[in-house]
C-alpha atoms as a PDB file:
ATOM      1  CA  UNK A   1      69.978  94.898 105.751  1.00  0.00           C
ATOM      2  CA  UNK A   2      73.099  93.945 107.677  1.00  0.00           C
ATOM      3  CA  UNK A   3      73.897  91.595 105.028  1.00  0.00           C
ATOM      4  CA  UNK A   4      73.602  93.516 102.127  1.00  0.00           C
ATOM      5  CA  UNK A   5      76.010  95.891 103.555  1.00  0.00           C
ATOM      6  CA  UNK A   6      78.978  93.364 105.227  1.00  0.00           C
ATOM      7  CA  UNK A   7      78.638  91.290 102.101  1.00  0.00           C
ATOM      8  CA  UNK A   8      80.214  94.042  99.585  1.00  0.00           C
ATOM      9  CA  UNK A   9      82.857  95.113 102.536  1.00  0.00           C
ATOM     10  CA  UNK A  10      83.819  91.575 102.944  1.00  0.00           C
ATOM     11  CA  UNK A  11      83.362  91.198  99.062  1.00  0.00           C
ATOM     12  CA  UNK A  12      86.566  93.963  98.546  1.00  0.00           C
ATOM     13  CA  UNK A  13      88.605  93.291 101.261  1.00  0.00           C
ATOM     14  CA  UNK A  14      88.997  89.746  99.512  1.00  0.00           C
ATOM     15  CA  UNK A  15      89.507  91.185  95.724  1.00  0.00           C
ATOM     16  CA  UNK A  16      92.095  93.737  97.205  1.00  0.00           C
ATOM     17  CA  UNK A  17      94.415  90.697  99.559  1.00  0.00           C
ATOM     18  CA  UNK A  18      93.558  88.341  96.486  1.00  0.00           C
ATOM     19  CA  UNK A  19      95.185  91.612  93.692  1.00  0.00           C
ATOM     20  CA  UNK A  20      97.561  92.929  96.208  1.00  0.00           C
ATOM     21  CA  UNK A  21     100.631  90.704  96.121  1.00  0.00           C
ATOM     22  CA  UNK A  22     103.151  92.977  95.363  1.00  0.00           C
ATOM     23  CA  UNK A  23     100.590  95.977  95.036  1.00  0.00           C
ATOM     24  CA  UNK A  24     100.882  98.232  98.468  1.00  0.00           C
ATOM     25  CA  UNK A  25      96.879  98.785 100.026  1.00  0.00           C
ATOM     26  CA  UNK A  26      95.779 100.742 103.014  1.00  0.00           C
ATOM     27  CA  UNK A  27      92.671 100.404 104.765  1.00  0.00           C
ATOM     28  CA  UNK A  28      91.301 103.448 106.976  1.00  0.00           C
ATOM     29  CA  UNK A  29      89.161 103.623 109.477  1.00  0.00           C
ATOM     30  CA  UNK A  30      88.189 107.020 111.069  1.00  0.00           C
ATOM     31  CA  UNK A  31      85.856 108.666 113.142  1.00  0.00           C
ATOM     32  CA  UNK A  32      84.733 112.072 111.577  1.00  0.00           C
ATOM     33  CA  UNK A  33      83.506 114.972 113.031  1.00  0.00           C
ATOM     34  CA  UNK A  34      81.405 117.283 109.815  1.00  0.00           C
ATOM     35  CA  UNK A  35      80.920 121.124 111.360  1.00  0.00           C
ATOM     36  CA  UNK A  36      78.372 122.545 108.496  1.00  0.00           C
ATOM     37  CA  UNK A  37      79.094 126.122 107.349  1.00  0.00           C
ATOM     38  CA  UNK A  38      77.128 129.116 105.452  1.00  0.00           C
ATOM     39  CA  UNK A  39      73.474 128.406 104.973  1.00  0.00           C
ATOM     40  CA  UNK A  40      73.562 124.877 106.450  1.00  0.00           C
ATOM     41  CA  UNK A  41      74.930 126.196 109.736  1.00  0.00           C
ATOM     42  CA  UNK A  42      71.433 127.465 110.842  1.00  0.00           C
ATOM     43  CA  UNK A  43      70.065 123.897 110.195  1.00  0.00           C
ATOM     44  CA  UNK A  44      72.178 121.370 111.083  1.00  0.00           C
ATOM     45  CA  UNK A  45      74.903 121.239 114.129  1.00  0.00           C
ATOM     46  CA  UNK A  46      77.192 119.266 113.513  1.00  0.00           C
ATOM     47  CA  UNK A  47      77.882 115.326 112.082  1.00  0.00           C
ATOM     48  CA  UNK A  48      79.566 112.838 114.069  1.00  0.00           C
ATOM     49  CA  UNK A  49      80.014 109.439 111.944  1.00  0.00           C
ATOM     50  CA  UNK A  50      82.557 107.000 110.783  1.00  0.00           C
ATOM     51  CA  UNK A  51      84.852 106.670 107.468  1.00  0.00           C
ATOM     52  CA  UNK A  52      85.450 103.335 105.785  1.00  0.00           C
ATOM     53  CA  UNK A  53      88.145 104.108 103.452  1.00  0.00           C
ATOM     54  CA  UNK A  54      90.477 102.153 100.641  1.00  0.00           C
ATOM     55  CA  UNK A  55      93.706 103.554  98.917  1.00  0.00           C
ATOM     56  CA  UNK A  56      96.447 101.844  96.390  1.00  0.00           C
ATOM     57  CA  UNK A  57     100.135 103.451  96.985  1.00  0.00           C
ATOM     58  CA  UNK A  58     101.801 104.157  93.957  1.00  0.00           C
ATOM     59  CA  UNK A  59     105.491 102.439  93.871  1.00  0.00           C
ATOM     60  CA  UNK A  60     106.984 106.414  94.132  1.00  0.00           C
ATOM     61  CA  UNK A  61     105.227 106.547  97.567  1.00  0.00           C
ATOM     62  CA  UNK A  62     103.997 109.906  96.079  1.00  0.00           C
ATOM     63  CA  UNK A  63     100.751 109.303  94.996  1.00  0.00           C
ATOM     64  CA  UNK A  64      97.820 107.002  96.806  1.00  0.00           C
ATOM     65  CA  UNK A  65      94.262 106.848  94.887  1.00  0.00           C
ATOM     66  CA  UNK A  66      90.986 105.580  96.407  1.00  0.00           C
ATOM     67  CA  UNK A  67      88.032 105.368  97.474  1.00  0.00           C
ATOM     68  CA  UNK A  68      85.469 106.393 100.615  1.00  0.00           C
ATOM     69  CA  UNK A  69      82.706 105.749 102.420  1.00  0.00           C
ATOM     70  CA  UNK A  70      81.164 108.435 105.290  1.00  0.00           C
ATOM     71  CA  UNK A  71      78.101 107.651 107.263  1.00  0.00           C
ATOM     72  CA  UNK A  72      77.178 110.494 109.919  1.00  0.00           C
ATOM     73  CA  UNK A  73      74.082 111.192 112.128  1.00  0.00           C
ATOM     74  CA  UNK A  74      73.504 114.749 112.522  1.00  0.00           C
ATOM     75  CA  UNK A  75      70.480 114.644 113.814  1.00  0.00           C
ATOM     76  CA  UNK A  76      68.040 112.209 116.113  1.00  0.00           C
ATOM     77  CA  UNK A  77      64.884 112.380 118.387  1.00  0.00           C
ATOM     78  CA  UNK A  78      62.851 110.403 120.695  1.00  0.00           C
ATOM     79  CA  UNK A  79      59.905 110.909 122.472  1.00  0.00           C
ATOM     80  CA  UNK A  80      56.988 108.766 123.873  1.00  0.00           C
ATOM     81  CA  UNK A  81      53.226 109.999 122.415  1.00  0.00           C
ATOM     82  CA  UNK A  82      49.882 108.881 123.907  1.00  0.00           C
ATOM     83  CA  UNK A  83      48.274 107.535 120.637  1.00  0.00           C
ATOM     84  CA  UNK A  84      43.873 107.247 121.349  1.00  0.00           C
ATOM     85  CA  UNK A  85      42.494 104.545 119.631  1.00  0.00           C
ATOM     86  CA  UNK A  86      38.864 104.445 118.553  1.00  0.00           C
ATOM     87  CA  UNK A  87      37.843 102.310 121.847  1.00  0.00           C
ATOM     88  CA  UNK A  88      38.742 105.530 123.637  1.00  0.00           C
ATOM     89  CA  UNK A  89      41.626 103.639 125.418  1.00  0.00           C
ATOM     90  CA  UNK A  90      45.477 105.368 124.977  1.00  0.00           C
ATOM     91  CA  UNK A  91      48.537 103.515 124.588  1.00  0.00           C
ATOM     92  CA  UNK A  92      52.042 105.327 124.574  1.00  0.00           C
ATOM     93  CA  UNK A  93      54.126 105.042 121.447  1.00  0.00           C
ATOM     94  CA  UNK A  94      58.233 105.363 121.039  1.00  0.00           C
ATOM     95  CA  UNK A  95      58.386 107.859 118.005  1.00  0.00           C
ATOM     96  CA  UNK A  96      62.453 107.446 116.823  1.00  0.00           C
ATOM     97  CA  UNK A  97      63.282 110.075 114.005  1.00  0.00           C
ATOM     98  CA  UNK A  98      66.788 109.891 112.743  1.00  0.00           C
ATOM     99  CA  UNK A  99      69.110 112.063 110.229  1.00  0.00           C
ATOM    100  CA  UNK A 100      71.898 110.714 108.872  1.00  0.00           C
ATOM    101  CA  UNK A 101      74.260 111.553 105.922  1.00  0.00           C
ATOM    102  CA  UNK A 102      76.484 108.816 103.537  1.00  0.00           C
ATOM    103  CA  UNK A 103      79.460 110.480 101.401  1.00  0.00           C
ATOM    104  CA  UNK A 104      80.484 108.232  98.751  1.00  0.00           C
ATOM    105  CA  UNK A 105      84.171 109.287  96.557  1.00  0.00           C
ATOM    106  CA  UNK A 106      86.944 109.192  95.487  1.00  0.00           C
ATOM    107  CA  UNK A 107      90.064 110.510  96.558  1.00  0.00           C
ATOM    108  CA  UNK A 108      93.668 111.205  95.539  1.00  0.00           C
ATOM    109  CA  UNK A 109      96.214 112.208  97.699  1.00  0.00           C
ATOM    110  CA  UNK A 110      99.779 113.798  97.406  1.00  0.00           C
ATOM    111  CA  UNK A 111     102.289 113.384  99.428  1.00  0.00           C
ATOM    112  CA  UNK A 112     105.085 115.845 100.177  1.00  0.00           C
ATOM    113  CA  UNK A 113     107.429 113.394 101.927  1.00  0.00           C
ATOM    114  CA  UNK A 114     108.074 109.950 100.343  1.00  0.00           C
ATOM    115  CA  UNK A 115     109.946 109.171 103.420  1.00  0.00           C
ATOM    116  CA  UNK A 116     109.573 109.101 107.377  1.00  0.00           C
ATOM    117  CA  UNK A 117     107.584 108.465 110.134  1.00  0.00           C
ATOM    118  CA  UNK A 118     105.611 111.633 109.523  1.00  0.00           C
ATOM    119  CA  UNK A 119     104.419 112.006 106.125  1.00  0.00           C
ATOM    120  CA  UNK A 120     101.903 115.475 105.215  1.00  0.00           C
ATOM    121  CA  UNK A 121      99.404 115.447 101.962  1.00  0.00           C
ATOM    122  CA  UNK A 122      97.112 117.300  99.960  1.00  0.00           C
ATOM    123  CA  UNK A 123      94.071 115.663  99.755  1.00  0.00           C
ATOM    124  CA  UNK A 124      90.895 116.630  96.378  1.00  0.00           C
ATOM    125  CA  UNK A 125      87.947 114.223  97.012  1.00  0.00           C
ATOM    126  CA  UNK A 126      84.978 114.301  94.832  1.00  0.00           C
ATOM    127  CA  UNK A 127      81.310 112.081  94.834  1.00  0.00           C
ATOM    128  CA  UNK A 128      77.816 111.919  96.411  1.00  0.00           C
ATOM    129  CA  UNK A 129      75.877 112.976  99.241  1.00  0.00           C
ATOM    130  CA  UNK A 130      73.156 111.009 100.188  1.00  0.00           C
ATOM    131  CA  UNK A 131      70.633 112.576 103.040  1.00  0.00           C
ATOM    132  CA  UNK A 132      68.121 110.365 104.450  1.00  0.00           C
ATOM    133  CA  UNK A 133      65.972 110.826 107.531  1.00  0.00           C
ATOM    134  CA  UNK A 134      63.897 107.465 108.682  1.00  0.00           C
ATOM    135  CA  UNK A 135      61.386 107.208 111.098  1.00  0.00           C
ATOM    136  CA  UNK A 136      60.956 104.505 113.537  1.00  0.00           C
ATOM    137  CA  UNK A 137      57.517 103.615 116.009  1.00  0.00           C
ATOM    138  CA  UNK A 138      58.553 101.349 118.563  1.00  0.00           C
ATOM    139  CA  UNK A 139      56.267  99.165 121.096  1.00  0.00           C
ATOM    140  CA  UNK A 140      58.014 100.269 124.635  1.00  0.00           C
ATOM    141  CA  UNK A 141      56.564  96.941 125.535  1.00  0.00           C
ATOM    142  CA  UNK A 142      58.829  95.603 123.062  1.00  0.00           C
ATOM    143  CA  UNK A 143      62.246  95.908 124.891  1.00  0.00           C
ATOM    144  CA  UNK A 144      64.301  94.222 122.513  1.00  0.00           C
ATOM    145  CA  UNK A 145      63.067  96.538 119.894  1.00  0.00           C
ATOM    146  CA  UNK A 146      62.688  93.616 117.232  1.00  0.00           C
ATOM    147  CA  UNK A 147      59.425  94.515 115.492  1.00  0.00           C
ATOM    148  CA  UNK A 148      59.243  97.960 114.984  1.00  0.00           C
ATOM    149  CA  UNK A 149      55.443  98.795 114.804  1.00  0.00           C
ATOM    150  CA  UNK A 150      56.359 100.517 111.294  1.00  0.00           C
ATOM    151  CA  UNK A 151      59.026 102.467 109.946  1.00  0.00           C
ATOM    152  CA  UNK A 152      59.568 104.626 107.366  1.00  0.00           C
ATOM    153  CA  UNK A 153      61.777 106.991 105.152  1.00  0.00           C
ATOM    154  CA  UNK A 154      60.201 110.595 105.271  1.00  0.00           C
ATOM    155  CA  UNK A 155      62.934 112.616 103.390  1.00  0.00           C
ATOM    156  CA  UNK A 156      65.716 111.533 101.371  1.00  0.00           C
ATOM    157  CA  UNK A 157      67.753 113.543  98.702  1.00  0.00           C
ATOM    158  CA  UNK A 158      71.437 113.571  97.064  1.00  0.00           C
ATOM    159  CA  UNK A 159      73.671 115.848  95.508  1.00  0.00           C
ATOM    160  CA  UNK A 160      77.386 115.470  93.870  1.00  0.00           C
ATOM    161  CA  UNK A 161      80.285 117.009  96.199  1.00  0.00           C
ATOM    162  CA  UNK A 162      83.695 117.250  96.135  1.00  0.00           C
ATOM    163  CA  UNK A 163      86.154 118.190  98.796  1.00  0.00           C
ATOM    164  CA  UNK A 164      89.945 119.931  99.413  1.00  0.00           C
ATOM    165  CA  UNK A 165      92.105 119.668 102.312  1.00  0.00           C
ATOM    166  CA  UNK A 166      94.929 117.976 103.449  1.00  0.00           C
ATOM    167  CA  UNK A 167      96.678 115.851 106.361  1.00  0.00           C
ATOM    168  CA  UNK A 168      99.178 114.415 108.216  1.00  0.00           C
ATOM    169  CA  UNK A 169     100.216 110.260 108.495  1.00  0.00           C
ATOM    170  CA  UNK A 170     101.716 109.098 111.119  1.00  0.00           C
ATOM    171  CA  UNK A 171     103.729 105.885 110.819  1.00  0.00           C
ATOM    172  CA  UNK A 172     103.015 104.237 114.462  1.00  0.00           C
ATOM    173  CA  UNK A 173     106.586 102.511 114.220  1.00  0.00           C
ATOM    174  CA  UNK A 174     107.509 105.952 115.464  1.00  0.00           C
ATOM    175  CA  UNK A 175     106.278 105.107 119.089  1.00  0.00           C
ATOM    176  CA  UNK A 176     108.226 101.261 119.298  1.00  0.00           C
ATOM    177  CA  UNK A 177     111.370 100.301 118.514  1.00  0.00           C
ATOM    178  CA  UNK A 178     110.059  96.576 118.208  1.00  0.00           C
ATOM    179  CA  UNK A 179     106.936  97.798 115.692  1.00  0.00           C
ATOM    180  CA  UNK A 180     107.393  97.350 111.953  1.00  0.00           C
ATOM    181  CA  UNK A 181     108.044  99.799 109.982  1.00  0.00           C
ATOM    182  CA  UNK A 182     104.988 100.593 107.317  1.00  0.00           C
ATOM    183  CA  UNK A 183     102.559  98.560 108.315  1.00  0.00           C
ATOM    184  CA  UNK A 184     100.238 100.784 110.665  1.00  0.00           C
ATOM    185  CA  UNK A 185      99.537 104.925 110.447  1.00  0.00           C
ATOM    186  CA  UNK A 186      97.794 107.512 112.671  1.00  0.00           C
ATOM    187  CA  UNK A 187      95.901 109.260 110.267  1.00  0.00           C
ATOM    188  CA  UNK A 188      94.867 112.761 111.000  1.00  0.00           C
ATOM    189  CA  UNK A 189      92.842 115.186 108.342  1.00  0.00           C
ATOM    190  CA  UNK A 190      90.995 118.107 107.362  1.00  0.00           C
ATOM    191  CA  UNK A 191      88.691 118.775 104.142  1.00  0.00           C
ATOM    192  CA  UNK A 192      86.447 121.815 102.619  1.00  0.00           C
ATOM    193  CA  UNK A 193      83.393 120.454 101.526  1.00  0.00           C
ATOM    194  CA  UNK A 194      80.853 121.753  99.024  1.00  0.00           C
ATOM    195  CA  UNK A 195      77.765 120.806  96.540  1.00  0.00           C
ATOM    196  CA  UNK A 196      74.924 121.228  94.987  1.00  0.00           C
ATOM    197  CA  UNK A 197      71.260 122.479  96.965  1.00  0.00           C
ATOM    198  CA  UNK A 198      69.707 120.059  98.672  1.00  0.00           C
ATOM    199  CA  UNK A 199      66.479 119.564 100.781  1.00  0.00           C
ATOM    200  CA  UNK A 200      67.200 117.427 104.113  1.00  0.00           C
ATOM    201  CA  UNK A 201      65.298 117.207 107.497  1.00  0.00           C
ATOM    202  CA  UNK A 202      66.328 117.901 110.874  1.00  0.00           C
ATOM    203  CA  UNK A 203      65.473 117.406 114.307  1.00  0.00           C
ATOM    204  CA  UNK A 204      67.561 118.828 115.654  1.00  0.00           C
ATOM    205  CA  UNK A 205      68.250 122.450 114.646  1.00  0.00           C
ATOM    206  CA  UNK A 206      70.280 125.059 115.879  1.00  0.00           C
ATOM    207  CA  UNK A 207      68.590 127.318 118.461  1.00  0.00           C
ATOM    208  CA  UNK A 208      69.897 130.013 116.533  1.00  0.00           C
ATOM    209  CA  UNK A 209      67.809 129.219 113.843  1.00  0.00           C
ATOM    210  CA  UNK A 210      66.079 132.149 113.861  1.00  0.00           C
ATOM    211  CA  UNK A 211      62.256 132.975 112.500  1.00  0.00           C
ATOM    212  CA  UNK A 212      63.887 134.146 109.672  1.00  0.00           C
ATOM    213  CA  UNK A 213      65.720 131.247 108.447  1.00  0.00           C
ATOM    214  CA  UNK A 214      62.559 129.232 109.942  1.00  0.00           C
ATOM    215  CA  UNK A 215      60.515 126.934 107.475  1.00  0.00           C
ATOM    216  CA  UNK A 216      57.900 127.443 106.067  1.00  0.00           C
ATOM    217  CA  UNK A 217      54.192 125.946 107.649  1.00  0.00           C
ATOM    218  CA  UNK A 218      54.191 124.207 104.106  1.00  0.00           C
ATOM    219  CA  UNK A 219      57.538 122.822 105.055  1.00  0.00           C
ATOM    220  CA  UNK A 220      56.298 120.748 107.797  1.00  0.00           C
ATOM    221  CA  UNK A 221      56.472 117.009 107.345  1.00  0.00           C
ATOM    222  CA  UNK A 222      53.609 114.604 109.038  1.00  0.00           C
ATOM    223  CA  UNK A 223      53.982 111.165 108.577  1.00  0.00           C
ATOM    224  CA  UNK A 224      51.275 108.042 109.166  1.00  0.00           C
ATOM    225  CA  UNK A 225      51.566 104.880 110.300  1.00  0.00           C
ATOM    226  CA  UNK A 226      49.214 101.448 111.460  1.00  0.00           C
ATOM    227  CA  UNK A 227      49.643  99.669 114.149  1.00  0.00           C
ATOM    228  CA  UNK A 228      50.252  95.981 113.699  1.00  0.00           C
ATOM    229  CA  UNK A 229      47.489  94.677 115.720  1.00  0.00           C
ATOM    230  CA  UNK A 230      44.612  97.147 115.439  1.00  0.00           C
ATOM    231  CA  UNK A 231      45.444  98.676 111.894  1.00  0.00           C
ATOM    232  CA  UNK A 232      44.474 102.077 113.520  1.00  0.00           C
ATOM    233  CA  UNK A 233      45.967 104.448 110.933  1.00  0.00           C
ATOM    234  CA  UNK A 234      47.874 107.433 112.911  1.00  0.00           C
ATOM    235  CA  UNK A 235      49.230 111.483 111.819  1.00  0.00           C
ATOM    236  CA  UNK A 236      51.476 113.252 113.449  1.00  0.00           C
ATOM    237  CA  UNK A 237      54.323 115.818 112.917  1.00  0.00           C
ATOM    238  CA  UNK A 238      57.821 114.625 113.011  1.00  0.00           C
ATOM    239  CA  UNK A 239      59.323 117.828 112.029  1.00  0.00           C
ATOM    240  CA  UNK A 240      60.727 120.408 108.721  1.00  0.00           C
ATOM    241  CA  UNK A 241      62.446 120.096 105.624  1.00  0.00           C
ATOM    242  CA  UNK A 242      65.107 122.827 105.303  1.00  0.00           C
ATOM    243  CA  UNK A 243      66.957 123.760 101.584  1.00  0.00           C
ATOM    244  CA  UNK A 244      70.728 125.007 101.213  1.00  0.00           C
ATOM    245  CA  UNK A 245      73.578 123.880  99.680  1.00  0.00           C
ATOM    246  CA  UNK A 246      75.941 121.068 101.136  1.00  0.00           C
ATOM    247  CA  UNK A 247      78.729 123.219 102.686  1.00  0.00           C
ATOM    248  CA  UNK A 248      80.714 121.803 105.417  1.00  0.00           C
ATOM    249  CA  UNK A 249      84.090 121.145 107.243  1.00  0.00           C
ATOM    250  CA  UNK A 250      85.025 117.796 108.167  1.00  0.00           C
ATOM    251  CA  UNK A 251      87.907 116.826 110.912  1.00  0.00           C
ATOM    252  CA  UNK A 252      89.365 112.955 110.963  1.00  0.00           C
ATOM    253  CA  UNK A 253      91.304 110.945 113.024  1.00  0.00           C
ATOM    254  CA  UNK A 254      91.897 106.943 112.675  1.00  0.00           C
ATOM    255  CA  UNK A 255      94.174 104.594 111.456  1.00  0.00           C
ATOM    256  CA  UNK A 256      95.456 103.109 108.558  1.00  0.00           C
ATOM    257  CA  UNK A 257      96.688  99.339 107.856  1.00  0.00           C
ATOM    258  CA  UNK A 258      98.898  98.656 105.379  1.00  0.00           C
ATOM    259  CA  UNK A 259      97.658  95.711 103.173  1.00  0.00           C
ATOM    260  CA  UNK A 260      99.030  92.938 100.076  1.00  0.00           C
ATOM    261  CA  UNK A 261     102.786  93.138  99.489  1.00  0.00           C
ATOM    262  CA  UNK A 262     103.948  96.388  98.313  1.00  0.00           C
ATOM    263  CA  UNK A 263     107.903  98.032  99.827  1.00  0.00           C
ATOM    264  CA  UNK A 264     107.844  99.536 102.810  1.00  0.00           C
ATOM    265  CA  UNK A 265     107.451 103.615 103.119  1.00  0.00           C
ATOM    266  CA  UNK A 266     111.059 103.380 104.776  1.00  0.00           C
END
């Protein structure tokens, strides 16, 4: 699964040093902090994940377009179950539910300043949401955790998104007199998301979720599994599915590299 994933990453970051001679690239990497807001406030808390991210610089230093990828837990649960197998005898179980959220877009940003160390922007942003909560049964006699006893994905969904906000880049050169100019940013931002409705689970919820933004008993997901050496098939609840639209607020901060061979922003 690993591989799958590092291979594209790797896959790009080659294409883009390979194109960009004499074409100005910046890579991001932030942490993000998503604070839902209206109806998916009572369900979910809030989203702490990270933000691979890939821009091209326009020669005017006025314009960047690119792309973004945002993967975010808001949610996660464990708890050891005694599990009675048909011998009579009980053997405890690690039950590992976890939500998570990946944004896919693209972006375009404006910048007001062309020049400077600090440099403010508009930001519109616009893709897919893709919610996915997977179960996990470990062995606690397993400690490395290396064969999961069975896992599974009980809820996923999507929706299309798009996003409005701004920021602020910092150009780090500000902080050294012996650091080159252009070539590494602070990168601090704000965005206004909103899509479609969606159905997601959550283990999490808000205590404030009161009875009546509760689910409904039809709502409740149960999920069964076998155990890998005595096929004993097992049900158990592993929590709701909840239905609003995607409406949240997202807060960034990272940094930037500068990459290929484009002028400097001084």
């Amino acid at each position: 699964m690993k591989t799958r994933i590092l291979t594209p990453f790797f896959s790009i970051v080659f294409l883009v040093s390979a194109f960009g001679q004499g074409q100005e690239f910046q890579m991001g990497m932030n942490y993000a902090y998503t604070n839902p807001t209206g109806g998916m406030s009572q369900h979910i808390r809030q989203g702490n994940g990270f933000v691979w991210s890939l821009h091209w610089m326009a020669p005017s230093q006025r314009v960047s377009a690119g792309f973004e990828i945002n993967w975010s837990n808001y949610g996660s649960d464990m708890s050891t179950q005694d599990y009675e197998f048909p011998d009579g005898t009980i053997a405890p179980m690690n039950v590992q539910v976890n939500n998570n959220f990946t944004n896919y877009m693209g972006s375009m940003r404006l910048y007001l300043l062309t020049k400077g160390f600090f440099r403010p922007y508009a930001e519109l942003k616009g893709g897919y949401a893709d919610f996915k909560t997977k179960l996990v049964i470990l062995d606690p006699n397993d400690l490395d955790n290396c064969e999961p006893v069975d896992t599974e994905v009980l809820k996923r969904a999507g929706t299309m998104l798009y996003s409005a906000g701004g920021g602020l880049r910092m150009d780090l050169a500000a902080l050294s007199k012996h650091r080159r100019v252009g070539r590494a940013f602070l990168d601090l931002s704000m965005g206004a998301m909103q899509g479609g409705r969606i159905d997601y689970m959550n283990t999490d919820a808000p205590s404030h979720n009161t009875q009546h933004n509760a689910p409904r008993a039809n709502d409740e997901v149960e999920t069964e599994f076998i155990n890998t050496q005595t096929q004993v098939t097992h049900k158990h609840h592993v929590g709701y599915v909840y239905s609003s639209f995607l409406k949240a607020t997202d807060f960034r901060l990272g940094l930037m590299f500068r990459m290929g061979c484009g002028r400097n922003s001084e």
